[in-house]
PDB file of N, CA and C in Angstrom:
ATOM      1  N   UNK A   1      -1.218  -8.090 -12.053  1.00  0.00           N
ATOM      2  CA  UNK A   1      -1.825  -7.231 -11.067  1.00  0.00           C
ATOM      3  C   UNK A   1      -0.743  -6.634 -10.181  1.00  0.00           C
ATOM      4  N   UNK A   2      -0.796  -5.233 -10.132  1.00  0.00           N
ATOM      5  CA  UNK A   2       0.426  -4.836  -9.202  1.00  0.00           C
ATOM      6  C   UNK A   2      -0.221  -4.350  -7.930  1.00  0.00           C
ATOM      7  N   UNK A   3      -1.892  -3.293  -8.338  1.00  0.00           N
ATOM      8  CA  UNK A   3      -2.503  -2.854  -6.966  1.00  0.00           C
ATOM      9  C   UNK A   3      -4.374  -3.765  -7.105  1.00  0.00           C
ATOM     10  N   UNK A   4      -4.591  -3.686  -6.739  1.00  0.00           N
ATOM     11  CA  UNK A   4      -5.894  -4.159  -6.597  1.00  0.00           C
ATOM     12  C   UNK A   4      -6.920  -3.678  -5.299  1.00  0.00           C
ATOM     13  N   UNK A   5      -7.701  -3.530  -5.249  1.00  0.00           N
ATOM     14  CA  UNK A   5      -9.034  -3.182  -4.732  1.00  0.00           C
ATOM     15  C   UNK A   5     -10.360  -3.848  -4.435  1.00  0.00           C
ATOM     16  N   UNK A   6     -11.280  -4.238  -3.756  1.00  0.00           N
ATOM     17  CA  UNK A   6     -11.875  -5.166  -3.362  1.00  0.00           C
ATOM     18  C   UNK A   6     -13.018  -4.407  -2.879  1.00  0.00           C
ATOM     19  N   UNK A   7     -14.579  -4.574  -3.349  1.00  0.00           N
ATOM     20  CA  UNK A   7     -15.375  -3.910  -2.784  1.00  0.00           C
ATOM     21  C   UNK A   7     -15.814  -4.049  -1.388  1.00  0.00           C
ATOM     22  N   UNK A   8     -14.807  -4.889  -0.850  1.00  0.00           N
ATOM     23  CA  UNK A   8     -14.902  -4.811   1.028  1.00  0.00           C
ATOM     24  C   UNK A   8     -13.606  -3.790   1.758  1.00  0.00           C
ATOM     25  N   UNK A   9     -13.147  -3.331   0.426  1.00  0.00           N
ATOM     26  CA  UNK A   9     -12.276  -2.405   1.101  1.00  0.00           C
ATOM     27  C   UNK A   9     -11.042  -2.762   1.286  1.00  0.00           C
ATOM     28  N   UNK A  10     -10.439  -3.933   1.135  1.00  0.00           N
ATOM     29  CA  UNK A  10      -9.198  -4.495   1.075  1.00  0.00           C
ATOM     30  C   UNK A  10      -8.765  -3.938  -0.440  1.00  0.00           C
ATOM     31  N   UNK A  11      -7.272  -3.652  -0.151  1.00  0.00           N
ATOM     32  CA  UNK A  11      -6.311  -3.515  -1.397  1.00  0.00           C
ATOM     33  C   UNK A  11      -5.343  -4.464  -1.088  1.00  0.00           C
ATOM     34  N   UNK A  12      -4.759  -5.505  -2.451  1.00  0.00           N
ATOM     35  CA  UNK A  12      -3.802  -5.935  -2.537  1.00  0.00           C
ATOM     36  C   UNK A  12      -3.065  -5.447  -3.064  1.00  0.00           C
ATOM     37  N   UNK A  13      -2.158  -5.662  -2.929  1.00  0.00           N
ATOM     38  CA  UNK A  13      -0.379  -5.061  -2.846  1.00  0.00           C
ATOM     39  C   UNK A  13       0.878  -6.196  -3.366  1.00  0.00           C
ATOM     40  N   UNK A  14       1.024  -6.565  -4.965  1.00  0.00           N
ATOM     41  CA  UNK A  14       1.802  -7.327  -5.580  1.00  0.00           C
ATOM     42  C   UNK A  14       3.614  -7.183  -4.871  1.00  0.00           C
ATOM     43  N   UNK A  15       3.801  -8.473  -4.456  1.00  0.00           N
ATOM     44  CA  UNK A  15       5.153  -8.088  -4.008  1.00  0.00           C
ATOM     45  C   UNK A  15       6.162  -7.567  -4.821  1.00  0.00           C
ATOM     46  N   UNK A  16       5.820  -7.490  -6.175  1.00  0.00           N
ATOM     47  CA  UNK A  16       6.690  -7.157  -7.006  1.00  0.00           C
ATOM     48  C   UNK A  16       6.701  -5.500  -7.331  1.00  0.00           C
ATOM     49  N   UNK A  17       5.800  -4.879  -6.706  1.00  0.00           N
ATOM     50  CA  UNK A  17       5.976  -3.704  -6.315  1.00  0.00           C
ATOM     51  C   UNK A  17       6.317  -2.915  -5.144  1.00  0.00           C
ATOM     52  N   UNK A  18       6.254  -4.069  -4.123  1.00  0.00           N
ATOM     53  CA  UNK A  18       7.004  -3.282  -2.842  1.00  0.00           C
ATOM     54  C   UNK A  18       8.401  -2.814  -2.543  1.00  0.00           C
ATOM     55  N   UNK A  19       8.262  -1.964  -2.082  1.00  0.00           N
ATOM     56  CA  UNK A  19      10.202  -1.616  -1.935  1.00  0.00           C
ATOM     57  C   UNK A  19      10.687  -1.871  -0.553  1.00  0.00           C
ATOM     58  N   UNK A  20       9.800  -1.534   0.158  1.00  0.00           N
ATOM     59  CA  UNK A  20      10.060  -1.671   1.641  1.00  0.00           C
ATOM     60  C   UNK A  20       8.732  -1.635   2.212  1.00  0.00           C
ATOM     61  N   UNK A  21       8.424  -2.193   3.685  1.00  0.00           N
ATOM     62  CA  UNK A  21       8.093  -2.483   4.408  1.00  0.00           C
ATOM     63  C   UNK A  21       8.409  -1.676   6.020  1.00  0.00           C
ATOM     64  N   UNK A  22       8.287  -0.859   6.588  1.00  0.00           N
ATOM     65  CA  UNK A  22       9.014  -0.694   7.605  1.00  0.00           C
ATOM     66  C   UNK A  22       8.469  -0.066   8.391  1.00  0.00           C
ATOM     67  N   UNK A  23       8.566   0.298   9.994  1.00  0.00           N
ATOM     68  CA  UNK A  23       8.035   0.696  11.003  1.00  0.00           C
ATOM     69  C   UNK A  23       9.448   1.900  11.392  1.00  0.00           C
ATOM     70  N   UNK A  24       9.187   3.209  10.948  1.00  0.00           N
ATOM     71  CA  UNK A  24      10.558   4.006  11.661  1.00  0.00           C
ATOM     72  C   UNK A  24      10.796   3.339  13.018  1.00  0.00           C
ATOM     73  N   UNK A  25      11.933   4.007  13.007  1.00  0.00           N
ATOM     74  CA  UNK A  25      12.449   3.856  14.448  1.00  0.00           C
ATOM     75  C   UNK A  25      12.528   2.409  14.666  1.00  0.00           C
ATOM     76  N   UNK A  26      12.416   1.984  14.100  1.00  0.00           N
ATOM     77  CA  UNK A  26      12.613   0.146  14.064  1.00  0.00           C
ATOM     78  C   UNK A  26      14.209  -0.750  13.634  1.00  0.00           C
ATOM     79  N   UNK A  27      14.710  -1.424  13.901  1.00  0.00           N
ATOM     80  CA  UNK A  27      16.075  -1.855  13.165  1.00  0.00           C
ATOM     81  C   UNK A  27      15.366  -2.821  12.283  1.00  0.00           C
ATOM     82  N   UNK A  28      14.341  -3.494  12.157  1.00  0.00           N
ATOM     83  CA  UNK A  28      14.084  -4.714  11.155  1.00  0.00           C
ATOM     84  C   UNK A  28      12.501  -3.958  10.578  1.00  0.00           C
ATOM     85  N   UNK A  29      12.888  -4.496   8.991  1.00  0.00           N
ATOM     86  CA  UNK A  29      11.683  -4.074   8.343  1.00  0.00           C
ATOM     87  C   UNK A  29      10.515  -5.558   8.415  1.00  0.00           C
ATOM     88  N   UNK A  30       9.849  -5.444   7.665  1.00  0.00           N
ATOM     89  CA  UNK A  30       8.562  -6.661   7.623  1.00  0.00           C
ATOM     90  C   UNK A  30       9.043  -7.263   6.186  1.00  0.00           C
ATOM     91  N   UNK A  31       9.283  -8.570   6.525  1.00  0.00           N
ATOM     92  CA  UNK A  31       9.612  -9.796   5.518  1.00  0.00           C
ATOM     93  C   UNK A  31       8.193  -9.913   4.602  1.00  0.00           C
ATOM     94  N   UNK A  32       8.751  -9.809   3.351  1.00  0.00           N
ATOM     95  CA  UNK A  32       7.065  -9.873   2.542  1.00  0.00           C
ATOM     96  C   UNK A  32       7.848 -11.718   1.261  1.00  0.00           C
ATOM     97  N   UNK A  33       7.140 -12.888   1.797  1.00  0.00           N
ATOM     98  CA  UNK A  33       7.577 -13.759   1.214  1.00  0.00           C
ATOM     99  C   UNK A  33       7.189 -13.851  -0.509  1.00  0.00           C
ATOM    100  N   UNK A  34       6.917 -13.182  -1.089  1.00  0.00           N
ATOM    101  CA  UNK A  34       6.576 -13.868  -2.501  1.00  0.00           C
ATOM    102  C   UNK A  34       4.798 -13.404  -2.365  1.00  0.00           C
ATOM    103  N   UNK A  35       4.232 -13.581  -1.909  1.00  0.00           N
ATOM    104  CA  UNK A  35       2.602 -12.901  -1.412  1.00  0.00           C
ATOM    105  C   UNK A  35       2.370 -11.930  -1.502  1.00  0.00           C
ATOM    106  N   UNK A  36       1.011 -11.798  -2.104  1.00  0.00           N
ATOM    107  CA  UNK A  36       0.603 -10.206  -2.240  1.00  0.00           C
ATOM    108  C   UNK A  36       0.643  -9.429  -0.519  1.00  0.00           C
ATOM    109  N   UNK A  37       0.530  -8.666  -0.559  1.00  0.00           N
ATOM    110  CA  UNK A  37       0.243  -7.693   1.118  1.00  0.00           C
ATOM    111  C   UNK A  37      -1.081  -7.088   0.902  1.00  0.00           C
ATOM    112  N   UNK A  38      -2.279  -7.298   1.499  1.00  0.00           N
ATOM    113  CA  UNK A  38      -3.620  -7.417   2.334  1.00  0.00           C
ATOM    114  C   UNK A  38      -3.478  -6.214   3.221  1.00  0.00           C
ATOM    115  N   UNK A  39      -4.327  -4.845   2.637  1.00  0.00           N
ATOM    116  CA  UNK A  39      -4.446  -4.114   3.877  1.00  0.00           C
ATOM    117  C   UNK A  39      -5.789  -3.562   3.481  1.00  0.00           C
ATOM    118  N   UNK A  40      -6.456  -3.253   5.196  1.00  0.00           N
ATOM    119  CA  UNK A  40      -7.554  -2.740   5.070  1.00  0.00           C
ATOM    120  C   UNK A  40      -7.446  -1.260   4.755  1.00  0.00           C
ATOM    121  N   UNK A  41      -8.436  -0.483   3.868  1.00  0.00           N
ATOM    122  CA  UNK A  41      -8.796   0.623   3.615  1.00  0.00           C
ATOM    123  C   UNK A  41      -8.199   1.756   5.123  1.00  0.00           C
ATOM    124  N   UNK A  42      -9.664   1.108   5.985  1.00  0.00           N
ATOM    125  CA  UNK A  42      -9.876   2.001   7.040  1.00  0.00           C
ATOM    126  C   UNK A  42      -8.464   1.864   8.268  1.00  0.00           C
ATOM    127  N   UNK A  43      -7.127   0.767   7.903  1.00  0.00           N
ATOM    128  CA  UNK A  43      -6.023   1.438   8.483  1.00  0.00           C
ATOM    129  C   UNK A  43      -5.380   1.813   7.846  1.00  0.00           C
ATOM    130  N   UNK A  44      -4.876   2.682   6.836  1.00  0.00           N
ATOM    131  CA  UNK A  44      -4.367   3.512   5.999  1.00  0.00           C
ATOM    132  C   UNK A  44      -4.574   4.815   6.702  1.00  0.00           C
ATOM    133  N   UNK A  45      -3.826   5.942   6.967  1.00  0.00           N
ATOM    134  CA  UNK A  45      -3.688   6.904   7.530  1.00  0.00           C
ATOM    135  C   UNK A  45      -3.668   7.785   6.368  1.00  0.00           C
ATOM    136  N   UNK A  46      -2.408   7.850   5.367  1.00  0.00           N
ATOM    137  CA  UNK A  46      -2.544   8.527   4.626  1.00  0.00           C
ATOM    138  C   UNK A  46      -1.893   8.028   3.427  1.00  0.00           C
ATOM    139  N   UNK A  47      -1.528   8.887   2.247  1.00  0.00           N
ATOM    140  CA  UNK A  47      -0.728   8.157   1.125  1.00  0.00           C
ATOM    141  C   UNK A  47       0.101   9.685   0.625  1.00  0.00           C
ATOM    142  N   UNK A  48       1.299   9.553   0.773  1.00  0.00           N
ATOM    143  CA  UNK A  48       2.212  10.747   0.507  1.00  0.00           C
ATOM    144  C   UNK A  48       3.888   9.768   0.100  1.00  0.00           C
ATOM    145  N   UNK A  49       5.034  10.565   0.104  1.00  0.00           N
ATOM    146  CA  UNK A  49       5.986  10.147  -0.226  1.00  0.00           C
ATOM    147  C   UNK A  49       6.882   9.981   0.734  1.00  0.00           C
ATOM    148  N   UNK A  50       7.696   8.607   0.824  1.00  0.00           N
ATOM    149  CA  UNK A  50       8.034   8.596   2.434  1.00  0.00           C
ATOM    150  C   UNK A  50       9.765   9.411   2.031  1.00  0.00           C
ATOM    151  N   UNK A  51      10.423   9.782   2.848  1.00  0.00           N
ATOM    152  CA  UNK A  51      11.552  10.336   3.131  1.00  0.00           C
ATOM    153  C   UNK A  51      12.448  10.349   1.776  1.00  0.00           C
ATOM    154  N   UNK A  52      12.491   8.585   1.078  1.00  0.00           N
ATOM    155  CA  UNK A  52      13.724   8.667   0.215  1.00  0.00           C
ATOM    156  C   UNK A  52      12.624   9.127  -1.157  1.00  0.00           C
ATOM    157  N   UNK A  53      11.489   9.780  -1.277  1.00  0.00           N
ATOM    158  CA  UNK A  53      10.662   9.939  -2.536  1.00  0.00           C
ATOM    159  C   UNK A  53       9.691   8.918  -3.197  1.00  0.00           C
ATOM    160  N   UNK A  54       9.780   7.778  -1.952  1.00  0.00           N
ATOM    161  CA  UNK A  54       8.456   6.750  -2.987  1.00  0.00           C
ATOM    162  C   UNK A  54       7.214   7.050  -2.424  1.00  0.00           C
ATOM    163  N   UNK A  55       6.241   6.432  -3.550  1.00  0.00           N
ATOM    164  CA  UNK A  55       5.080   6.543  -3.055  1.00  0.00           C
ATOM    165  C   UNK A  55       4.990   5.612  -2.152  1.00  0.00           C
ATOM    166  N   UNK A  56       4.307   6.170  -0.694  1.00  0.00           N
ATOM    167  CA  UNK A  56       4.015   5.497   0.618  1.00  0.00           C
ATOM    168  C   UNK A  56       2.662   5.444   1.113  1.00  0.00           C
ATOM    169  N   UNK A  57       1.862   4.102   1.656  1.00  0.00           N
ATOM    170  CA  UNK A  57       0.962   4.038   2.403  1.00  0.00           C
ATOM    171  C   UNK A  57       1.144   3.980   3.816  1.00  0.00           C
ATOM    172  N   UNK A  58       0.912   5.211   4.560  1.00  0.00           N
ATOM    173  CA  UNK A  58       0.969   5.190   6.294  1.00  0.00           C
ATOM    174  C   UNK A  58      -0.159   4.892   6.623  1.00  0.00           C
ATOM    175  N   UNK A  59       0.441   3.604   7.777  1.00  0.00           N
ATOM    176  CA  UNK A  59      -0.558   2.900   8.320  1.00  0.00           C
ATOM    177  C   UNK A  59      -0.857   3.992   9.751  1.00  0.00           C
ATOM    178  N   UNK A  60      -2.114   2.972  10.285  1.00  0.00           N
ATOM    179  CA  UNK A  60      -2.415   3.313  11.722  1.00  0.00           C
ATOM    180  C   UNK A  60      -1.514   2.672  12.894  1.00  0.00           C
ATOM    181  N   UNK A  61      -0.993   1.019  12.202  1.00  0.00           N
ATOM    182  CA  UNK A  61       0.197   0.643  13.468  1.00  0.00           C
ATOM    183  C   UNK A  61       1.578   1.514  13.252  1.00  0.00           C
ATOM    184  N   UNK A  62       1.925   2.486  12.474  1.00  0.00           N
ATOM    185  CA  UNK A  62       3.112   3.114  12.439  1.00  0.00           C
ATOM    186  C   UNK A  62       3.740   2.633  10.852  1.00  0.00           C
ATOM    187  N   UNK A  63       3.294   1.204  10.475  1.00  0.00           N
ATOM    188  CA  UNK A  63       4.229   1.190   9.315  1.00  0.00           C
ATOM    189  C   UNK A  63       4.036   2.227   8.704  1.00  0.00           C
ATOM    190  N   UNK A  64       5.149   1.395   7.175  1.00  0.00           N
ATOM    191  CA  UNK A  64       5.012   2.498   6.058  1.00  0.00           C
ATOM    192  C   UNK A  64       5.414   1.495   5.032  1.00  0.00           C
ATOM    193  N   UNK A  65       4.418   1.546   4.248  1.00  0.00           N
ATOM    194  CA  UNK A  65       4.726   0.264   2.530  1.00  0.00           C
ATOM    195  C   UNK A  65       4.813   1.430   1.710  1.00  0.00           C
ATOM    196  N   UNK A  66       6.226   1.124   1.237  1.00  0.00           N
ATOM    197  CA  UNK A  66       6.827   1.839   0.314  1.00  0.00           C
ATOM    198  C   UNK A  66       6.203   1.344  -1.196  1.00  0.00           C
ATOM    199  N   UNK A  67       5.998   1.750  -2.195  1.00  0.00           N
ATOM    200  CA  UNK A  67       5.578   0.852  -3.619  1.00  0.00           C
ATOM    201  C   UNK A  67       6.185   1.910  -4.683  1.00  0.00           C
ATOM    202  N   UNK A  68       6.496   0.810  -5.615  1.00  0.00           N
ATOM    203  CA  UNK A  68       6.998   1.272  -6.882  1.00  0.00           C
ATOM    204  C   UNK A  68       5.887   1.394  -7.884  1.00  0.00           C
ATOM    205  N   UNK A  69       5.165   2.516  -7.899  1.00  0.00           N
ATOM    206  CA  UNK A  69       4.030   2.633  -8.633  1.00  0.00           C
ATOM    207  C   UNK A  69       3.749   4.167  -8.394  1.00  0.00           C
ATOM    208  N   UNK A  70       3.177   4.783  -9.634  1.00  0.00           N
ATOM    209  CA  UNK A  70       3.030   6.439  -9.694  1.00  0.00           C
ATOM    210  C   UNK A  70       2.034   6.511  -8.697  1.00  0.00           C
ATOM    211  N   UNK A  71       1.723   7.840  -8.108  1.00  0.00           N
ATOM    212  CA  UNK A  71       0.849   7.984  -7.436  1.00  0.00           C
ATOM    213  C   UNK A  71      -0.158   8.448  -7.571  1.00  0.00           C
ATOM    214  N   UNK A  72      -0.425   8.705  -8.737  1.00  0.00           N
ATOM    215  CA  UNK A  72      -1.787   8.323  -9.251  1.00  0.00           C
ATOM    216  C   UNK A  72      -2.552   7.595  -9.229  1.00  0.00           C
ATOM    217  N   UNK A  73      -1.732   6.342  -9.679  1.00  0.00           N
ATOM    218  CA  UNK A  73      -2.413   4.735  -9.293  1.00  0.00           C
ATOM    219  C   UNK A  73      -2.557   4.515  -8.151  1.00  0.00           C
ATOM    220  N   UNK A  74      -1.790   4.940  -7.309  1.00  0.00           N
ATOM    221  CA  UNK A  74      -2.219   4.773  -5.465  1.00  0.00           C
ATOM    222  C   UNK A  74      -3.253   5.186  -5.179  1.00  0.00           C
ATOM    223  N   UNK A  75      -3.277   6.868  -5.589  1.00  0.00           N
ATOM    224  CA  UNK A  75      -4.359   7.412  -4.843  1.00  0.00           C
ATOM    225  C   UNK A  75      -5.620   6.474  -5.245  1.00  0.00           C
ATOM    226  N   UNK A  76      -5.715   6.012  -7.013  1.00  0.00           N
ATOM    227  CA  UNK A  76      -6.653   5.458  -7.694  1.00  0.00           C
ATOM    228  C   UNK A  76      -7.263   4.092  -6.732  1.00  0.00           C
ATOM    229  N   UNK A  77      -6.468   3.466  -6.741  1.00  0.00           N
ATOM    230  CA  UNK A  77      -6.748   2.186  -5.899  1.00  0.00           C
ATOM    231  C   UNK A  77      -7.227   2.615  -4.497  1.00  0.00           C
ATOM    232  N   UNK A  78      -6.829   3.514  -3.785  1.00  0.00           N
ATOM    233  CA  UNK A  78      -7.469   4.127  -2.407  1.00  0.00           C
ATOM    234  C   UNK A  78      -8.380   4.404  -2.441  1.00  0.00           C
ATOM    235  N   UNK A  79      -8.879   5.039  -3.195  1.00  0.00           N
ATOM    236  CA  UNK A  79      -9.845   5.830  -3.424  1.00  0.00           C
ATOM    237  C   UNK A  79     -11.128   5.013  -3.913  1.00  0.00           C
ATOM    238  N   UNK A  80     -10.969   4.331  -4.867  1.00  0.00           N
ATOM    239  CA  UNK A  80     -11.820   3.187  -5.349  1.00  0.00           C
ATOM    240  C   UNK A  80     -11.959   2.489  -3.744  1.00  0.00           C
ATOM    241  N   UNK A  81     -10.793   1.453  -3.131  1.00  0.00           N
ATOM    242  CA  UNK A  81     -11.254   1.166  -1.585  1.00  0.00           C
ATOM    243  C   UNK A  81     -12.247   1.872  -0.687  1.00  0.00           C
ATOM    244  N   UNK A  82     -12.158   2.864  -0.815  1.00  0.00           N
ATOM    245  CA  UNK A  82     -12.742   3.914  -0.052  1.00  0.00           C
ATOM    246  C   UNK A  82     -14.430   4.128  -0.413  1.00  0.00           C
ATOM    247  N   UNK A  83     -14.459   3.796  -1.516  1.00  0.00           N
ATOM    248  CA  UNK A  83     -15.814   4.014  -2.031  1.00  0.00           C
ATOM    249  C   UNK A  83     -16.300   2.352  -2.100  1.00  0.00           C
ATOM    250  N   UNK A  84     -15.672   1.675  -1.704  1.00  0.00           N
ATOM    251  CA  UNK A  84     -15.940   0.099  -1.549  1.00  0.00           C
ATOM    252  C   UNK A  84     -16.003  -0.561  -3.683  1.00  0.00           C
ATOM    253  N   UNK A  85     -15.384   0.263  -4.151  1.00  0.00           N
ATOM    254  CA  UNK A  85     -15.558  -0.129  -5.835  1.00  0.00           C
ATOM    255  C   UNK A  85     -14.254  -1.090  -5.652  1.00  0.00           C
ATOM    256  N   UNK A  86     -14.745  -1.848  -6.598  1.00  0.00           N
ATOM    257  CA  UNK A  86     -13.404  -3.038  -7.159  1.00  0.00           C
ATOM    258  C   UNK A  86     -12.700  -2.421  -8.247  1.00  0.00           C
ATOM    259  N   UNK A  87     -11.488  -2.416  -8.146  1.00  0.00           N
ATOM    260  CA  UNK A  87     -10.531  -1.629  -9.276  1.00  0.00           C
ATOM    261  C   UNK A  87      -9.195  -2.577  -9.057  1.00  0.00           C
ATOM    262  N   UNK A  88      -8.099  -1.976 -10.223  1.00  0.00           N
ATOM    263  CA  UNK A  88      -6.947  -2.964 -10.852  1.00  0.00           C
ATOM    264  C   UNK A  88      -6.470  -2.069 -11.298  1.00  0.00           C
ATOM    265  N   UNK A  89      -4.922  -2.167 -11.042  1.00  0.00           N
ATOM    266  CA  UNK A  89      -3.753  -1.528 -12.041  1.00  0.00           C
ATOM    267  C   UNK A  89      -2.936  -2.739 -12.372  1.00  0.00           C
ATOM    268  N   UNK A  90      -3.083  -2.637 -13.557  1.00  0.00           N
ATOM    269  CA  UNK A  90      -1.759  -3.943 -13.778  1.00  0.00           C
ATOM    270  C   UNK A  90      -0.447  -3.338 -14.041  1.00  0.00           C
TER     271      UNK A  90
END
C-alpha cells in the first residue's frame, strides 16, 4: 500500500513514499518514523507540485507532504476521500 483512502475521509500515506515533510519558512521538517502519515481529507488545501516538481499535498496548518507517486494517483486517492469511497494504490 503506498496511498490509501478510508470512507471517513482519512488517507494514508506509506512512508515509503514520502520525500519530505515540511512547513516553508521553517528550518526543521516533520520526522515521519517508519508509520504510515494519517491526514484528514477536509485539511488538505490543495494537491499541485511543490517548488522542486513533486507531487504535493498542501495542508491547512501550512505543511506540505511531498510523495513519490504520479499525480494521478494523488488526485485518485483525494478524490475517492472526498467522496468518502475507500480506494488503494499499491
Amino acid at each position: 500500500m503506498r496511498l490509501k483512502c478510508s470512507n471517513s475521509g482519512l488517507i494514508y500515506i506509506s512512508q515509503r513514499v514520502i520525500l519530505s515533510i515540511k512547513k516553508p519558512n521553517s528550518p526543521e521538517g516533520a520526522k515521519v518514523l517508519g508509520k504510515p502519515v494519517l491526514i484528514n481529507v477536509d485539511n488538505i488545501i490543495f494537491l499541485s507540485y511543490s517548488n522542486d516538481g513533486h507531487v504535493t499535498f498542501f495542508m491547512q496548518n501550512g505543511f506540505e507532504i511531498s510523495v513519490n507517486v504520479f499525480f494521478s494517483e494523488a488526485e485518485q486517492i483525494l478524490n475517492s476521500a472526498m467522496q468518502a469511497k475507500e480506494d488503494e494504490i499499491n
